[in-house]
N, C-alpha and C. Protein backbone atom coordinates (compact mmCIF):
# COMPACT_ATOMS: atom_id res chain seq x y z
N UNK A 1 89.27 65.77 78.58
CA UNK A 1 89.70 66.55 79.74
C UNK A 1 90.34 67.85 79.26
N UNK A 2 89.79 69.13 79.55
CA UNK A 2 90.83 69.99 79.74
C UNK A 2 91.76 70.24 80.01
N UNK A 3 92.66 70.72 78.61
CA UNK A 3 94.18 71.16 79.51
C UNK A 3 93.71 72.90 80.20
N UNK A 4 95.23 72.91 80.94
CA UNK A 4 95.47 73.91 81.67
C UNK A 4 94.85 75.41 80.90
N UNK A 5 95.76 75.16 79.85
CA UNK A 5 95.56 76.87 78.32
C UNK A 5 94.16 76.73 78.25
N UNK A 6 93.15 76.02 78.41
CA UNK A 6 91.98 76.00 78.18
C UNK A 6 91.06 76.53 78.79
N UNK A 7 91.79 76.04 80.03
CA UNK A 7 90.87 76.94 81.35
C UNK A 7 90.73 77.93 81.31
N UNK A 8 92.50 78.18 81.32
CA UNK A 8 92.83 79.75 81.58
C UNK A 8 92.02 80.94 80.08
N UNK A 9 92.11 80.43 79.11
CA UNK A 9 91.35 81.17 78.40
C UNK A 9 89.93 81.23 78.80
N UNK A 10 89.47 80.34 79.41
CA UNK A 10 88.02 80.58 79.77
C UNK A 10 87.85 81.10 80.87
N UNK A 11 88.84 81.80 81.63
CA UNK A 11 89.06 82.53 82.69
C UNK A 11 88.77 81.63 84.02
N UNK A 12 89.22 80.07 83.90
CA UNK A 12 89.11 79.48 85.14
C UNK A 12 89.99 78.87 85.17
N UNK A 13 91.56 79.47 85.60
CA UNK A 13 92.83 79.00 85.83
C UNK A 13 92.45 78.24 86.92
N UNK A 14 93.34 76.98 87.25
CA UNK A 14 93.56 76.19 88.84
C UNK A 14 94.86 76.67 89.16
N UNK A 15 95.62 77.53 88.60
CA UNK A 15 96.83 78.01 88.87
C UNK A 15 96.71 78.81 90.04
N UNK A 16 97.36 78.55 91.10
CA UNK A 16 97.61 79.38 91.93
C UNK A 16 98.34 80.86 91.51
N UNK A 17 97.89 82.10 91.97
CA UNK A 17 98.31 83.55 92.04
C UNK A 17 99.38 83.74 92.55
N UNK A 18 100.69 84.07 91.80
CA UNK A 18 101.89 84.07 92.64
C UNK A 18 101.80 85.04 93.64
N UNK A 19 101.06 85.94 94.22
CA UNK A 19 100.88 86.46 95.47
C UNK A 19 100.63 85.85 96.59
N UNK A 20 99.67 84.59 96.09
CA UNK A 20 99.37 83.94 97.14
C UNK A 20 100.38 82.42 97.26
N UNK A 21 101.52 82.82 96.75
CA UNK A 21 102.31 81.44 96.47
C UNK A 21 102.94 81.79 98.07
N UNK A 22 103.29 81.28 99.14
CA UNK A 22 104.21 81.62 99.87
C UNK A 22 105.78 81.06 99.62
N UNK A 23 106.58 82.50 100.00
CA UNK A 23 107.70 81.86 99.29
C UNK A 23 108.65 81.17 99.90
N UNK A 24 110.10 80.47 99.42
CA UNK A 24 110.89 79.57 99.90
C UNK A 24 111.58 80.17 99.57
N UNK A 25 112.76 79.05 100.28
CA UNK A 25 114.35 79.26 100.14
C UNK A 25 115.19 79.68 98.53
N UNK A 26 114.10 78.82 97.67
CA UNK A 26 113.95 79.27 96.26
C UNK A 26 113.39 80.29 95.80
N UNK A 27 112.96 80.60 96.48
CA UNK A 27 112.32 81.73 95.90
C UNK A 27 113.41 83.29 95.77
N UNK A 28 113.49 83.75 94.53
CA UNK A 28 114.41 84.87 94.05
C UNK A 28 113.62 86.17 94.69
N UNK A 29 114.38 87.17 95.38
CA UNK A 29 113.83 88.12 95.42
C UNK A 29 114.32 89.45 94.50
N UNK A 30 113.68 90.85 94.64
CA UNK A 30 114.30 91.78 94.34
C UNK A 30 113.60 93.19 94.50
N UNK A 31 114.55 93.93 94.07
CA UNK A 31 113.80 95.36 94.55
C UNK A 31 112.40 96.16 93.36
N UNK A 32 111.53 95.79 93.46
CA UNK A 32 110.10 96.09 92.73
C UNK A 32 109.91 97.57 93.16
N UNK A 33 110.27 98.16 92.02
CA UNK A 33 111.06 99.62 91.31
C UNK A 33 109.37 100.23 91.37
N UNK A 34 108.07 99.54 90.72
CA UNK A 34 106.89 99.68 90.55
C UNK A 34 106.32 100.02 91.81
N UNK A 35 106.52 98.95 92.67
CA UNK A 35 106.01 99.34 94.52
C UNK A 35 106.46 101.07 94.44
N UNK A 36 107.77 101.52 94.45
CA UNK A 36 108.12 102.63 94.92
C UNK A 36 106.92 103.91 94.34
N UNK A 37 107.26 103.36 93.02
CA UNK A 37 106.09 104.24 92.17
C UNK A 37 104.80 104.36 92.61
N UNK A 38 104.10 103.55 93.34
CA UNK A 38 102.92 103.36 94.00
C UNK A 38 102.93 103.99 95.28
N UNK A 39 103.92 103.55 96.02
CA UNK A 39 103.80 104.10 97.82
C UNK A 39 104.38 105.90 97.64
N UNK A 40 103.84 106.07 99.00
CA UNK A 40 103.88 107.20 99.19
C UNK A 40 105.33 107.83 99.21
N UNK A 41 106.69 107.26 99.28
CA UNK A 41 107.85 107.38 99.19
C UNK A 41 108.60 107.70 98.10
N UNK A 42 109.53 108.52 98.19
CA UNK A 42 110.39 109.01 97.01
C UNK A 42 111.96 108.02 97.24
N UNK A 43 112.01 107.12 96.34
CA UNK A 43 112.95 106.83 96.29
C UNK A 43 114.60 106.86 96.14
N UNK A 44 114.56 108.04 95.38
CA UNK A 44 115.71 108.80 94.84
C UNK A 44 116.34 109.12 96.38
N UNK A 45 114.93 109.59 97.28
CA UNK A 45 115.87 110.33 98.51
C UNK A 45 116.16 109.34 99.31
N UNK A 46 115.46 107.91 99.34
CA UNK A 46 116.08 106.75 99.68
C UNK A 46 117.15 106.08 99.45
N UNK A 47 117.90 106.33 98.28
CA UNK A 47 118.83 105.68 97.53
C UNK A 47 120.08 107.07 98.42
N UNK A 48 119.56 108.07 97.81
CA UNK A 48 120.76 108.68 98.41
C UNK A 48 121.66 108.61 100.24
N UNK A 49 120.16 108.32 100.80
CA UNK A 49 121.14 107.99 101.84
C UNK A 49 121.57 106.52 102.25
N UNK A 50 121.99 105.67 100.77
CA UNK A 50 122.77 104.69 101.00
C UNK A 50 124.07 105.03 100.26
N UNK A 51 124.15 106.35 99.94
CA UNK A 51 125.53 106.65 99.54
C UNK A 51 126.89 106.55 100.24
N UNK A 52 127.83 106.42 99.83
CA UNK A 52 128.97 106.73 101.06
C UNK A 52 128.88 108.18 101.31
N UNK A 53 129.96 108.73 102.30
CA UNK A 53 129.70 109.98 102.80
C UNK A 53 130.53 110.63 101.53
N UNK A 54 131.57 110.33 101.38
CA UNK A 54 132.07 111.03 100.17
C UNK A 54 131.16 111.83 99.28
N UNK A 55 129.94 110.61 98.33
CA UNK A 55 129.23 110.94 97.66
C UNK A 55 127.96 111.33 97.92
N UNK A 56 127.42 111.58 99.11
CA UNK A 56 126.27 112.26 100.17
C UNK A 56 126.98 113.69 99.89
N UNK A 57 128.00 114.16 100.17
CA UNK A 57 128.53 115.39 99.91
C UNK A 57 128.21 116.17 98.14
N UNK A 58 128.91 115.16 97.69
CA UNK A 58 129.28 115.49 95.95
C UNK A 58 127.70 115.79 95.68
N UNK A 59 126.57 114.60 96.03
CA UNK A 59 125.50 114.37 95.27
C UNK A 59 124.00 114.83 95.86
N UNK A 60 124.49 115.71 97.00
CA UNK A 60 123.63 116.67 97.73
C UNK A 60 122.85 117.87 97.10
N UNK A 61 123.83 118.22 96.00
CA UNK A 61 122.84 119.57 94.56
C UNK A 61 122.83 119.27 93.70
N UNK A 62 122.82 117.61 93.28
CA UNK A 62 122.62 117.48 91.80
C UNK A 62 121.40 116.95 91.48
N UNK A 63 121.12 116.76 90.09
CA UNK A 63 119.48 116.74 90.19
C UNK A 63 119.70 114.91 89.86
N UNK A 64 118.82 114.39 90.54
CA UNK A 64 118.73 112.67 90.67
C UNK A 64 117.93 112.36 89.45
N UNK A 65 117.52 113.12 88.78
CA UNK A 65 116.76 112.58 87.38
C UNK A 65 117.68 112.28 86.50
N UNK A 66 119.03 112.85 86.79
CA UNK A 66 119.98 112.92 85.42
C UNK A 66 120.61 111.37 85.61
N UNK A 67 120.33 110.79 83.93
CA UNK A 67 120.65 109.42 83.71
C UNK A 67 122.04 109.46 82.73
N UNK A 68 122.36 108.20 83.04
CA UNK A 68 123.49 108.21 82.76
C UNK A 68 123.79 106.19 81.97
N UNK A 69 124.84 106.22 80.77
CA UNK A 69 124.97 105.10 80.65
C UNK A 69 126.08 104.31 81.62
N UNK A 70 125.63 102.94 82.54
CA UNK A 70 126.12 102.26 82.93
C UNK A 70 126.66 101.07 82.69
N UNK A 71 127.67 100.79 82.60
CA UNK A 71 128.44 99.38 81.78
C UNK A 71 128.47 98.40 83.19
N UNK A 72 128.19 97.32 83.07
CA UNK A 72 128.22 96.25 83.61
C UNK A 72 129.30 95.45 83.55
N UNK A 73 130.50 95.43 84.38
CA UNK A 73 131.57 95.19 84.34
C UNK A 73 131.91 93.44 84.08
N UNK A 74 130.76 92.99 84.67
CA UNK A 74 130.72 91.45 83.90
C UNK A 74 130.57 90.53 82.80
N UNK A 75 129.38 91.96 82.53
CA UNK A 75 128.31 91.21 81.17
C UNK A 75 129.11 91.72 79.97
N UNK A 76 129.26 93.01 80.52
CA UNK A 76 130.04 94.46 79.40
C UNK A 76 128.05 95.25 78.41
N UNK A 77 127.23 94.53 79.23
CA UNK A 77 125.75 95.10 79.03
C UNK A 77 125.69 96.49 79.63
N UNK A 78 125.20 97.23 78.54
CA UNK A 78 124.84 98.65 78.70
C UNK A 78 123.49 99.03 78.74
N UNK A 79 123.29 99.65 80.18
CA UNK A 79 122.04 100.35 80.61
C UNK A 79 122.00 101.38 81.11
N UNK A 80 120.79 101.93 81.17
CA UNK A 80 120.73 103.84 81.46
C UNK A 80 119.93 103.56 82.82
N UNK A 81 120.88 103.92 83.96
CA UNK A 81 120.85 104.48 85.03
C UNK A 81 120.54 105.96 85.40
N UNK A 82 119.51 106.13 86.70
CA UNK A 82 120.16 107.70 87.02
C UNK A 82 121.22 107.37 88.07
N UNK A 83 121.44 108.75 87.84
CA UNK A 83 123.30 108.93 88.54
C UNK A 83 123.49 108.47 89.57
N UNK A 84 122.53 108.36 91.22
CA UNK A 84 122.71 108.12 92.14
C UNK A 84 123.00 106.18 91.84
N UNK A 85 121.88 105.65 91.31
CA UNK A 85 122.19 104.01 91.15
C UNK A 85 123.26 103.94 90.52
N UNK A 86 123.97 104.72 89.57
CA UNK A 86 125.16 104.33 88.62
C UNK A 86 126.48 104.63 90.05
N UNK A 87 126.43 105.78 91.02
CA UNK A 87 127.32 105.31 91.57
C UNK A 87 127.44 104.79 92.86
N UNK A 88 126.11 104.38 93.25
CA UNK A 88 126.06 103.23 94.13
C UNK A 88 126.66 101.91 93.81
N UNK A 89 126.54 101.67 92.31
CA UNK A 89 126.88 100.22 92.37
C UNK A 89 128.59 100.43 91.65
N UNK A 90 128.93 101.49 90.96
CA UNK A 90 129.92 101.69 90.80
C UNK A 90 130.77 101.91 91.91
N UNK A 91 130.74 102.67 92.49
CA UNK A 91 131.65 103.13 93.64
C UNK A 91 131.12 102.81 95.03
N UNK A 92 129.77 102.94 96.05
CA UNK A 92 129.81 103.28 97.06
C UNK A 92 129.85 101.69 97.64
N UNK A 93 128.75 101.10 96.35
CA UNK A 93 128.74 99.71 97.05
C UNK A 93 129.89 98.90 97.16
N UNK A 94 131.45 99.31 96.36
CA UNK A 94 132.37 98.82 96.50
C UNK A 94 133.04 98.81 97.58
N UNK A 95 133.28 99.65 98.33
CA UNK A 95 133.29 100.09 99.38
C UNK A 95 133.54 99.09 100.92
N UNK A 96 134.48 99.41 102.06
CA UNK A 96 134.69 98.16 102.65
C UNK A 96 133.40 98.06 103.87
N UNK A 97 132.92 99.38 104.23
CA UNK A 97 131.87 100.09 105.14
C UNK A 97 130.65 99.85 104.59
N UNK A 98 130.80 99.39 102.73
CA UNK A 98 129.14 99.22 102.68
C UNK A 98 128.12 98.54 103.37
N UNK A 99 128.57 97.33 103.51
CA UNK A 99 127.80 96.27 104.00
C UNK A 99 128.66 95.88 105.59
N UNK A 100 128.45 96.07 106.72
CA UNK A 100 128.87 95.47 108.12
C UNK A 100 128.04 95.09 108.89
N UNK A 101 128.40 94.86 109.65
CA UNK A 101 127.31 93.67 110.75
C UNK A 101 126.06 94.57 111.68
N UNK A 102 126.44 96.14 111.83
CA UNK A 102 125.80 96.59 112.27
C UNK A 102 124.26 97.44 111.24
N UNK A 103 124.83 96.96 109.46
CA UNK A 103 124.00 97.06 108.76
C UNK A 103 122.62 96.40 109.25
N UNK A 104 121.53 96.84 109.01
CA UNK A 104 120.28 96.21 109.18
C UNK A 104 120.05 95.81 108.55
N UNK A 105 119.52 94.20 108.64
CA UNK A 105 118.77 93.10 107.56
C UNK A 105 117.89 94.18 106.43
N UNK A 106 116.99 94.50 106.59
CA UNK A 106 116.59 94.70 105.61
C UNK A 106 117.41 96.15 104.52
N UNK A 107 117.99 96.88 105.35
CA UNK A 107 119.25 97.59 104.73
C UNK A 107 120.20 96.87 103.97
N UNK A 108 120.68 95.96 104.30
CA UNK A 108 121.24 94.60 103.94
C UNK A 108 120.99 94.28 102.29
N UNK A 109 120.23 94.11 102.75
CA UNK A 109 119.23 93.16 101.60
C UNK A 109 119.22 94.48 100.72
N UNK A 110 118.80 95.81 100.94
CA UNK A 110 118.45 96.63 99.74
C UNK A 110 119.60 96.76 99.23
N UNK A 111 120.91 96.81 100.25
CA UNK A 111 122.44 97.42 99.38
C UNK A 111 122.61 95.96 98.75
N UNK A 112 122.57 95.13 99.05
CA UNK A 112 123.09 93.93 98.47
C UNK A 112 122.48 93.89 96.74
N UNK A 113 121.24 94.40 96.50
CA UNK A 113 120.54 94.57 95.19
C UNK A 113 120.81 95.51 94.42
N UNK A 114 121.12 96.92 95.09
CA UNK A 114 122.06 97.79 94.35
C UNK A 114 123.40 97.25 93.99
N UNK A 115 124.07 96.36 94.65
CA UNK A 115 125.69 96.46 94.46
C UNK A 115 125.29 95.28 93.40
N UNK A 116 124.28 94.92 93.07
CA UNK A 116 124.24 93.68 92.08
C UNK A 116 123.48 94.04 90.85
N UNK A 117 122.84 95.34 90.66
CA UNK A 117 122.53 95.67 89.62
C UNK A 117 121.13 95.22 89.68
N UNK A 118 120.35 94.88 91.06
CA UNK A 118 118.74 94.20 91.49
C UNK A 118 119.02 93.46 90.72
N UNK A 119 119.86 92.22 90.35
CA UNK A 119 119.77 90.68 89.78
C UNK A 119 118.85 90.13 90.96
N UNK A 120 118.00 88.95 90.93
CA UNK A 120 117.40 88.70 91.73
C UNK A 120 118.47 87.68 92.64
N UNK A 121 117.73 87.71 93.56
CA UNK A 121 118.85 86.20 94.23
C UNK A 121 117.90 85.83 95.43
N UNK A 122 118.51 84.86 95.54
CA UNK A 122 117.82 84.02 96.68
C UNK A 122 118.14 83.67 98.42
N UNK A 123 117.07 83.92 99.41
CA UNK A 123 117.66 84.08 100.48
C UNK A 123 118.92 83.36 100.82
N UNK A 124 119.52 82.20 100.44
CA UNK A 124 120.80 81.66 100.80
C UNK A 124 122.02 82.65 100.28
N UNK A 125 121.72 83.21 98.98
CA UNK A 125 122.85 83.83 98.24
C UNK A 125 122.65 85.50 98.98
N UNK A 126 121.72 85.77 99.32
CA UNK A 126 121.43 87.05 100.10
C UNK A 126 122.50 86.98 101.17
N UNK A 127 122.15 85.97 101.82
CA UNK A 127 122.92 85.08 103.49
C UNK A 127 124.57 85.36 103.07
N UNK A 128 124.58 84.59 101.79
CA UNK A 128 126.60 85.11 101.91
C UNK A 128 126.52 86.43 101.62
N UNK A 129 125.87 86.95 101.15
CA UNK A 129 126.27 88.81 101.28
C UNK A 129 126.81 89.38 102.17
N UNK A 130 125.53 89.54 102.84
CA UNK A 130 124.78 90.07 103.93
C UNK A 130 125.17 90.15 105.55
N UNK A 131 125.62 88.50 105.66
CA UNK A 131 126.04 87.80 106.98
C UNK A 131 124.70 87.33 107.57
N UNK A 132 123.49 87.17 107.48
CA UNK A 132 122.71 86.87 108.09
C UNK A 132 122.16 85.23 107.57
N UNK A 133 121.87 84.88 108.52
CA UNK A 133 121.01 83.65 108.37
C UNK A 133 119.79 83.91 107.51
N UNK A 134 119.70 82.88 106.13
CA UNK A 134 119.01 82.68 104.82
C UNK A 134 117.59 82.48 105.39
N UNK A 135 117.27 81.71 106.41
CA UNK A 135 115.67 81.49 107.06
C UNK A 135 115.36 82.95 107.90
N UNK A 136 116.23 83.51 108.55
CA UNK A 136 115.70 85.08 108.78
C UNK A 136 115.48 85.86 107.98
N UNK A 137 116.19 85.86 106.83
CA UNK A 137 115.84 86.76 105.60
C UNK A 137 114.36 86.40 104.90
N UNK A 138 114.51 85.01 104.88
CA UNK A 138 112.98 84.60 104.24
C UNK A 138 112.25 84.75 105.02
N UNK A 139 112.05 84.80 106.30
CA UNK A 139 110.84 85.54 107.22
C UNK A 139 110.85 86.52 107.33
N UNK A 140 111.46 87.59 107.25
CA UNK A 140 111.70 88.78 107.57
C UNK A 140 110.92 89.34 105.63
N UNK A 141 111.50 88.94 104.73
CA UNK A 141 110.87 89.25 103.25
C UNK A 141 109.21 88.42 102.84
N UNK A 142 109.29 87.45 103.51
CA UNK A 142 107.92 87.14 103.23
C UNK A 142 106.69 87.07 104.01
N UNK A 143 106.96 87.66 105.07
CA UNK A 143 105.75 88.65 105.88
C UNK A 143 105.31 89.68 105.11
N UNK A 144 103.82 89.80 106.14
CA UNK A 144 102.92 90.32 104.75
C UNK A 144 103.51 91.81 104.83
N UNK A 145 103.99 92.49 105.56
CA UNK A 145 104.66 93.82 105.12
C UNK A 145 105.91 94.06 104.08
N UNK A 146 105.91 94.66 103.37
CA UNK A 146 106.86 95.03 102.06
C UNK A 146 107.95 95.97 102.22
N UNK A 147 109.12 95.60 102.84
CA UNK A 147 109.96 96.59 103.26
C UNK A 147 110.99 96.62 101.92
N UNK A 148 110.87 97.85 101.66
CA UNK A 148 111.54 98.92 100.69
C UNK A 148 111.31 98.07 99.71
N UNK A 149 110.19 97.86 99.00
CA UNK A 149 110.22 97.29 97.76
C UNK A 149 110.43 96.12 97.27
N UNK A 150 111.29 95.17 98.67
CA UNK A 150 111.71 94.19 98.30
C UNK A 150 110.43 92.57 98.22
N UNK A 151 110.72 92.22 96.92
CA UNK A 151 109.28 91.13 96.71
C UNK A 151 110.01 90.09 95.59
N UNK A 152 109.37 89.08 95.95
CA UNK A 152 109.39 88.08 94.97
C UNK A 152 109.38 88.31 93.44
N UNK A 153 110.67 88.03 92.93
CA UNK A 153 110.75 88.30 91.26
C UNK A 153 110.29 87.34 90.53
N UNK A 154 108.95 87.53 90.34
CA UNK A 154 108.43 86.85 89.16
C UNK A 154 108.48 86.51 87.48
């Protein structure tokens, strides 16, 4: 009998396509940086208007390409951010106005991935963010439309 590696080298996986996996409560999501690169949308000018107003002011003439090293206040892991993500998750997402009830789910969901550095997480752990119910989030993310990037982290 064939194992699995066997198939698949002979190009006849029985593995299901994680596209066509539908996802669960387990299932991790996150913001797929690649989508943006593909769709017709500029992200940078997306990100900026999840700034606070403070930094909507400051970060209105600066150029969004300029990267910057970001320390991870948990890990103490160092990564190169551009400036707008370094102070979203530094400063804006700290913020007591970031996240409120009149935020929109899927607004929600995108600040919740900035203020976490896009760690993936899962609709329940989204749910304590957020305030929303974990089964609305998973219907709302796993309909076939792709709002802002957000998809299953594989």
């Amino acid at each position: 009998m064939e194992t699995e590696r066997e198939r698949v080298e002979k190009g006849m996986s029985t593995a299901v396509p994680p596209s066509l996996v539908r996802p669960t409560l387990e299932t991790a999501f996150h913001i797929d940086y690649e989508w943006w690169d593909r769709s017709d949308r500029d992200l940078r000018v997306y990100l900026r208007s999840h700034l606070c107003r403070e930094h909507q002011e400051i970060y209105a003439e600066i150029d969004p390409k300029v990267q910057v090293d970001h320390v991870d206040l948990r890990t103490a892991e160092v990564t190169v951010l551009g400036r707008i993500e370094h102070i979203l998750i530094s400063h804006c997402a700290q913020q007591d106005d970031y996240l409120t009830p009149q935020t929109s789910l899927v607004n929600g969901v995108f600040r919740a991935f900035l203020a976490n550095g896009n760690a993936p997480l899962r609709p329940e752990e989204l749910a304590k963010r957020i305030g929303r119910p974990a089964r609305m989030i998973l219907r709302t993310l796993s309909g076939p439309r792709i709002y802002k990037g957000i998809r299953p982290a594989h």
